[in-house]
N, C-alpha and C. Protein backbone atom coordinates (compact mmCIF):
# COMPACT_ATOMS: atom_id res chain seq x y z
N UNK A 1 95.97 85.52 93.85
CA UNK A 1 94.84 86.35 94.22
C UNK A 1 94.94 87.64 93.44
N UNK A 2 93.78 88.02 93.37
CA UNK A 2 93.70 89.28 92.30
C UNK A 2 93.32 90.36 93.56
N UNK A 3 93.61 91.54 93.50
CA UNK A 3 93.61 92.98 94.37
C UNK A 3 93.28 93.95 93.15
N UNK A 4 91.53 94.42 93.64
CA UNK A 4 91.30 95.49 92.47
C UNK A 4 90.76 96.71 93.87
N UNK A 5 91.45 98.20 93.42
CA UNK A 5 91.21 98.90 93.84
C UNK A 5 89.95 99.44 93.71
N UNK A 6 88.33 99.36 94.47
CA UNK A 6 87.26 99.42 94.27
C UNK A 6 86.68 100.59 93.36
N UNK A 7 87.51 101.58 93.77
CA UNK A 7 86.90 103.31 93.57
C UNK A 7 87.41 103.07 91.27
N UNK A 8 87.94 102.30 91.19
CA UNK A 8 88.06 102.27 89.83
C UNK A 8 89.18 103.22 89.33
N UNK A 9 90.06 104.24 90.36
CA UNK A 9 90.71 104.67 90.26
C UNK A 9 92.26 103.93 89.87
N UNK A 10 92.69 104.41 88.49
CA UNK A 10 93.51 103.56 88.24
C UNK A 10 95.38 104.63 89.37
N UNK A 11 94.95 105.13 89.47
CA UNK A 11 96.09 105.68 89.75
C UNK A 11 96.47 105.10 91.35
N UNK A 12 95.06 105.31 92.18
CA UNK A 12 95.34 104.23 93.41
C UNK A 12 95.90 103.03 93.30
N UNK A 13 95.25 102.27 92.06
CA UNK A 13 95.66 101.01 91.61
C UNK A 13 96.87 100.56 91.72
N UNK A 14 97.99 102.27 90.79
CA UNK A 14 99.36 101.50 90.70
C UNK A 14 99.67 101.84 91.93
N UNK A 15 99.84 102.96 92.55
CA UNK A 15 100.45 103.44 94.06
C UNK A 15 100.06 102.35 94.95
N UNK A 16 99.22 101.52 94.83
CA UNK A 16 99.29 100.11 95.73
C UNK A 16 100.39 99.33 95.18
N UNK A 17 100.59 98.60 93.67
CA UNK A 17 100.90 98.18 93.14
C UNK A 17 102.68 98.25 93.69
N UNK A 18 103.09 99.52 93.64
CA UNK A 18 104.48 100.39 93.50
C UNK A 18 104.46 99.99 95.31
N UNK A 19 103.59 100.17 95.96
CA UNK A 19 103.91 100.34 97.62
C UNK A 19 104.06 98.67 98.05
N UNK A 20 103.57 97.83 97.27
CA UNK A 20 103.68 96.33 97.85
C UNK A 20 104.85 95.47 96.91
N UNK A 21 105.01 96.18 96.34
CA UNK A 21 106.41 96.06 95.38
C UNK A 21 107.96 96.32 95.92
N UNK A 22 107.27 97.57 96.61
CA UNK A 22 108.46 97.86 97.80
C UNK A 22 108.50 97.33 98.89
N UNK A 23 107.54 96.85 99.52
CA UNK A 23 107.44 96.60 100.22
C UNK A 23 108.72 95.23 101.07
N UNK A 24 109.21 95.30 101.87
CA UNK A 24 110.70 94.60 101.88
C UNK A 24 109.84 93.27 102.56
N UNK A 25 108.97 93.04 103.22
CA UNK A 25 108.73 91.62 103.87
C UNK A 25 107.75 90.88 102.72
N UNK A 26 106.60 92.07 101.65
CA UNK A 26 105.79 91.62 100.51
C UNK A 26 107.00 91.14 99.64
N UNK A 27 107.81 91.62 99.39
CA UNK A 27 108.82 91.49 97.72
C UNK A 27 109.54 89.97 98.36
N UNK A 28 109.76 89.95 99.66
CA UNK A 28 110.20 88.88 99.63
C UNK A 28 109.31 87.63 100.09
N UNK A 29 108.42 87.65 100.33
CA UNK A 29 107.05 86.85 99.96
C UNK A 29 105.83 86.64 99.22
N UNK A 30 105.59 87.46 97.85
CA UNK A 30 104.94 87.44 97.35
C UNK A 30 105.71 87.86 95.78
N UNK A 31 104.84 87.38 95.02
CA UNK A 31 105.68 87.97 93.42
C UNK A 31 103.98 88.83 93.18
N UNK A 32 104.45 90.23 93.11
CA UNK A 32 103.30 91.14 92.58
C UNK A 32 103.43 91.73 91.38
N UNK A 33 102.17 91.72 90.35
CA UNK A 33 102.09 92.35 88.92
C UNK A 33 101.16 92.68 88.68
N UNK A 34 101.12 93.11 87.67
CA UNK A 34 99.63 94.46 87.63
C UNK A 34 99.64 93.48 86.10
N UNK A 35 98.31 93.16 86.02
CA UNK A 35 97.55 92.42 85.06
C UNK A 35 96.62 93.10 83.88
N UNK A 36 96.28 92.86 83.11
CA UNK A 36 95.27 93.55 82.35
C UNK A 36 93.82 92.70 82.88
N UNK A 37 92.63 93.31 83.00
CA UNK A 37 91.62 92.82 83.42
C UNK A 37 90.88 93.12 82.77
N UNK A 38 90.08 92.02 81.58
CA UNK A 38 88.98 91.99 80.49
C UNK A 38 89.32 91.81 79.52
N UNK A 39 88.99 91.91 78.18
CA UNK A 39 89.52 91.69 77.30
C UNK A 39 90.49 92.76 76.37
N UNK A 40 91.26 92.06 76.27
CA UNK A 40 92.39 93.15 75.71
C UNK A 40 92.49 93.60 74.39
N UNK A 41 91.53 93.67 73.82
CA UNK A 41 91.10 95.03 72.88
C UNK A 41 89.94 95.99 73.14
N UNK A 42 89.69 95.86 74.87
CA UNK A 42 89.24 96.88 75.34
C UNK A 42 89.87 98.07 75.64
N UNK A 43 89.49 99.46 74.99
CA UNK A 43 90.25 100.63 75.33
C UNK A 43 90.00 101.04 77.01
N UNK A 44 90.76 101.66 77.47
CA UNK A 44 90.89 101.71 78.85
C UNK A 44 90.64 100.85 79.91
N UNK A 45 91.17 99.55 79.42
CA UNK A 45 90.44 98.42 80.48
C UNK A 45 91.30 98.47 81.83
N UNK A 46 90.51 97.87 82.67
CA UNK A 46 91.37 98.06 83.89
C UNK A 46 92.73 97.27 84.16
N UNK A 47 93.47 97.47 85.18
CA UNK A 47 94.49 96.56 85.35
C UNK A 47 94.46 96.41 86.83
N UNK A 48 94.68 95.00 87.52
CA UNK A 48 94.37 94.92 88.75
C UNK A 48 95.95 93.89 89.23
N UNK A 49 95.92 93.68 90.50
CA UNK A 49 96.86 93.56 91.37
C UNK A 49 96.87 92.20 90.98
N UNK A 50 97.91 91.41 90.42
CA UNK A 50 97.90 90.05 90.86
C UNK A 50 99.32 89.86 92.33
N UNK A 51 98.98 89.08 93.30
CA UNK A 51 99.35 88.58 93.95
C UNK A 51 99.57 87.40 94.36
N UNK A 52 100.99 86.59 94.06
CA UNK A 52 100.80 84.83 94.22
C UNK A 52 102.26 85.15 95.64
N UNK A 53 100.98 84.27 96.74
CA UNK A 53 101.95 84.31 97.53
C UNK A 53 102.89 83.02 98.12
N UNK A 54 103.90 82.77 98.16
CA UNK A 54 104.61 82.06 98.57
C UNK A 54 104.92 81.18 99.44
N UNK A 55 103.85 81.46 100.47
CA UNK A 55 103.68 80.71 101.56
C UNK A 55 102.52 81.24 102.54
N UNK A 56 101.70 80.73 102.87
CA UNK A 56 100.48 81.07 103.36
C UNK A 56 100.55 82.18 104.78
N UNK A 57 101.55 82.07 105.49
CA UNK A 57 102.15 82.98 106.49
C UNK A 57 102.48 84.39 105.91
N UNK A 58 102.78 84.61 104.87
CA UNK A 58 103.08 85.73 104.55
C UNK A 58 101.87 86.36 104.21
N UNK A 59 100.73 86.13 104.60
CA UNK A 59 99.05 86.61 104.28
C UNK A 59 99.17 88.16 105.32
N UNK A 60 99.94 87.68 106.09
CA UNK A 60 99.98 88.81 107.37
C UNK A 60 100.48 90.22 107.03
N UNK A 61 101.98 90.01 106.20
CA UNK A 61 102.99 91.14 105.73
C UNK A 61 101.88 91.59 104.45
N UNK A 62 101.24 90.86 103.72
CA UNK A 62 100.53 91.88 102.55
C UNK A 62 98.98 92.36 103.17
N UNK A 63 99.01 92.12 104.28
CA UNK A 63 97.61 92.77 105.29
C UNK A 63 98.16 94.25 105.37
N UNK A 64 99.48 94.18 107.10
CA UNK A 64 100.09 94.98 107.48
C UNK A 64 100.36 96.08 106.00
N UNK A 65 101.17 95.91 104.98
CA UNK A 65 101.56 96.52 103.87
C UNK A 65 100.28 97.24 103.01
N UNK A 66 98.64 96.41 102.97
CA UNK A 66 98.04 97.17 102.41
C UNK A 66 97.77 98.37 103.62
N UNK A 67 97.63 98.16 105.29
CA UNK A 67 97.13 99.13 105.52
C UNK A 67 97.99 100.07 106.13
N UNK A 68 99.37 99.81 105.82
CA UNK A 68 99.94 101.01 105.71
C UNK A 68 99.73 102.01 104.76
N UNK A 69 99.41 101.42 103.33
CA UNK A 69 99.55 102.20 101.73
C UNK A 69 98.04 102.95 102.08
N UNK A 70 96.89 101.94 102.71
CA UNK A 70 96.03 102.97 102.98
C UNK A 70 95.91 104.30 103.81
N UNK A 71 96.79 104.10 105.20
CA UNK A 71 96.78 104.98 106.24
C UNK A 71 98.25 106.08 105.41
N UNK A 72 98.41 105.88 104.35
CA UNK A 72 99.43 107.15 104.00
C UNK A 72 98.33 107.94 103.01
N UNK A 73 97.35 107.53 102.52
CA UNK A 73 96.59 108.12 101.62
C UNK A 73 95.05 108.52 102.32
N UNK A 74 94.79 110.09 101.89
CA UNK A 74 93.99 110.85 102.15
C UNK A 74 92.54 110.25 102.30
N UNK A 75 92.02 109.66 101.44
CA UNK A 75 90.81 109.07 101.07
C UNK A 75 91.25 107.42 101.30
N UNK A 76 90.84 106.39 101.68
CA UNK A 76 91.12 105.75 101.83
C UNK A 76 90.14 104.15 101.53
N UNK A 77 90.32 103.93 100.30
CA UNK A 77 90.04 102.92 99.28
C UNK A 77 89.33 101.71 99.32
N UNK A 78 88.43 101.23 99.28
CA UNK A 78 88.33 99.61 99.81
C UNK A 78 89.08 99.09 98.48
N UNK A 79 89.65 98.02 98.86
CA UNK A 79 89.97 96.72 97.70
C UNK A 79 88.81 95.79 97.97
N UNK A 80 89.13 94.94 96.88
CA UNK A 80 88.15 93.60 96.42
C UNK A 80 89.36 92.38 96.29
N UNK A 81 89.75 91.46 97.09
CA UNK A 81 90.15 90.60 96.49
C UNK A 81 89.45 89.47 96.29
N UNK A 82 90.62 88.70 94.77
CA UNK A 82 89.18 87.60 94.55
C UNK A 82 90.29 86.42 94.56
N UNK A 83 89.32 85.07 94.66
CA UNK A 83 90.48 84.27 94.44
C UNK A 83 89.71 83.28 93.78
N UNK A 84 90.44 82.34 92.38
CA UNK A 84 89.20 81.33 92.44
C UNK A 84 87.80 82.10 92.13
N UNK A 85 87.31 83.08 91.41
CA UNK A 85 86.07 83.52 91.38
C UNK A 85 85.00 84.41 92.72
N UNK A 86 85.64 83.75 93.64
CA UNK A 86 85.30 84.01 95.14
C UNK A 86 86.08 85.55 95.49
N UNK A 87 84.88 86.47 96.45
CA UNK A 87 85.92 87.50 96.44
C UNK A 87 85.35 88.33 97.93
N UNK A 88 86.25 89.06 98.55
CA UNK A 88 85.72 89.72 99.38
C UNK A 88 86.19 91.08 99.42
N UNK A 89 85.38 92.03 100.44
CA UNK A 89 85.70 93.31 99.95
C UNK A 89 86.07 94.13 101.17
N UNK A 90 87.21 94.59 101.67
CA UNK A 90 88.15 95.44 102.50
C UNK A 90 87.71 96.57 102.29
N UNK A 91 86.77 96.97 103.66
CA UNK A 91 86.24 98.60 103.68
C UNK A 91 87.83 99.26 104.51
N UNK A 92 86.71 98.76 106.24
CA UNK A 92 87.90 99.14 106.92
C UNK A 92 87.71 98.35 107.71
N UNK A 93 88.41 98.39 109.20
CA UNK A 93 88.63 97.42 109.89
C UNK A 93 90.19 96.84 110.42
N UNK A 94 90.45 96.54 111.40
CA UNK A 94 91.95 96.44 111.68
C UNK A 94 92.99 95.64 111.01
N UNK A 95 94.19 95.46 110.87
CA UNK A 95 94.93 94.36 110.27
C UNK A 95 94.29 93.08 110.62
N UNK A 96 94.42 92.63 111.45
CA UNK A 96 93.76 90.77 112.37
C UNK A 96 92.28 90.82 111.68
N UNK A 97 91.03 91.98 111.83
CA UNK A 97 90.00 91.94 111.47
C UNK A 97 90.21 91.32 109.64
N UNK A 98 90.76 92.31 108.81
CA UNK A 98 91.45 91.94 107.57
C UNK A 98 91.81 90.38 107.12
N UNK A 99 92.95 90.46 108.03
CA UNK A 99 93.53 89.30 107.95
C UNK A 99 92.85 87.96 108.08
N UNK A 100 91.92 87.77 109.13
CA UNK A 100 90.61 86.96 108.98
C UNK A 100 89.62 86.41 107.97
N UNK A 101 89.17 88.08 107.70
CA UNK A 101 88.46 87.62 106.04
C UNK A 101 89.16 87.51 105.21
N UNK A 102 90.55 87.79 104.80
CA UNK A 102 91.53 87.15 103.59
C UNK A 102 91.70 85.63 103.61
N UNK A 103 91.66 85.30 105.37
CA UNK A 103 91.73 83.76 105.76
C UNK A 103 91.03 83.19 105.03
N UNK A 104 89.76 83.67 105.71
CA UNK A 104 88.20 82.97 104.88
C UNK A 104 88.34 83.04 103.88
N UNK A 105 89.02 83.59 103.48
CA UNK A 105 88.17 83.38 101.63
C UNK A 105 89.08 82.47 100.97
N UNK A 106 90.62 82.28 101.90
CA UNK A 106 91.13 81.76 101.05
C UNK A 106 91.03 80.34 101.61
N UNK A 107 90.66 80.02 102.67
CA UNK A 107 89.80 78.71 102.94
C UNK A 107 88.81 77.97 102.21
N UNK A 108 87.78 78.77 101.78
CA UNK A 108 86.74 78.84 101.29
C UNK A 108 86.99 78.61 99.91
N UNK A 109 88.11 79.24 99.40
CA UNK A 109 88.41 79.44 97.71
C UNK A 109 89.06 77.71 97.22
N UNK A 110 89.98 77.27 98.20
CA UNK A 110 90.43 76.78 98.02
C UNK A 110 92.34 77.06 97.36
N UNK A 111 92.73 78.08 97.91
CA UNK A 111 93.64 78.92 97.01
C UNK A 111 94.84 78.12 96.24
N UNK A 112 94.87 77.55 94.88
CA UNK A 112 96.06 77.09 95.11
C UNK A 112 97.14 77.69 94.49
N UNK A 113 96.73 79.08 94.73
CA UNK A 113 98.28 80.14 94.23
C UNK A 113 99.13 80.30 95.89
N UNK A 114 98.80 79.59 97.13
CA UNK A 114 99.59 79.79 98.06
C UNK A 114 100.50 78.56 98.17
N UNK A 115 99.60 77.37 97.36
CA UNK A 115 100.26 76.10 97.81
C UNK A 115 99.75 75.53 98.83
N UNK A 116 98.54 76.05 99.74
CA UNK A 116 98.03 75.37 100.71
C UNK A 116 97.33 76.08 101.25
N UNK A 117 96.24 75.62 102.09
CA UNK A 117 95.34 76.28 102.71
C UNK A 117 96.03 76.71 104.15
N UNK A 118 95.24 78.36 104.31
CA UNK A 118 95.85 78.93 105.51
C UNK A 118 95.06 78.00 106.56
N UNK A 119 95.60 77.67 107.74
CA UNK A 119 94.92 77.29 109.01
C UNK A 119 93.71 78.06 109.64
């Protein structure tokens, strides 16, 4: 799954990037990298979150983990994740609320960077 920080702000971008990296229950369920996004002899192109997660249960720890990285920061960001072309977009709303539409989509997407569809 791809995680692009909406506001286009690349600096939010990495401080997500760096916070789910640390993150001790994400690092050990997910492999996260910051991607180039578009074509790469574009000057300033963006770079967005890739996320392949390891087991479909761990959807929960990179919920909890984004909205901690949000609730430490002032302004507070929607992401876009996409999966498969398919994408949805995280204003606000609780972890479980979150966690739901990440479900859906990755139901819907068909994800097979988890290895299986969440229940």
């Amino acid at each position: 799954m791809d995680i692009v920080v909406d506001d286009g702000d690349q600096f939010a971008a990495n401080s997500l990037m760096r916070w789910l990296s640390r993150d001790r229950e994400v690092r050990g369920e997910a492999a996260v990298t910051m991607v180039a996004h578009g074509a790469a002899d574009e000057m300033g192109g963006l770079e967005v979150i890739n996320v392949v997660l390891t087991q479909a249960a761990s959807l929960l720890n990179l919920v909890l983990a984004f909205e901690a990285w949000r609730g430490s920061r002032a302004e507070h960001p929607a992401i876009t994740i996409t999966i498969n072309k398919q994408s949805v977009t995280l204003v606000q709303g609780t972890a479980e609320e979150m966690r739901r539409k990440i479900q859906a989509l990755i139901t819907t997407a068909g994800d097979s960077e988890t290895g299986s569809k969440v229940p």
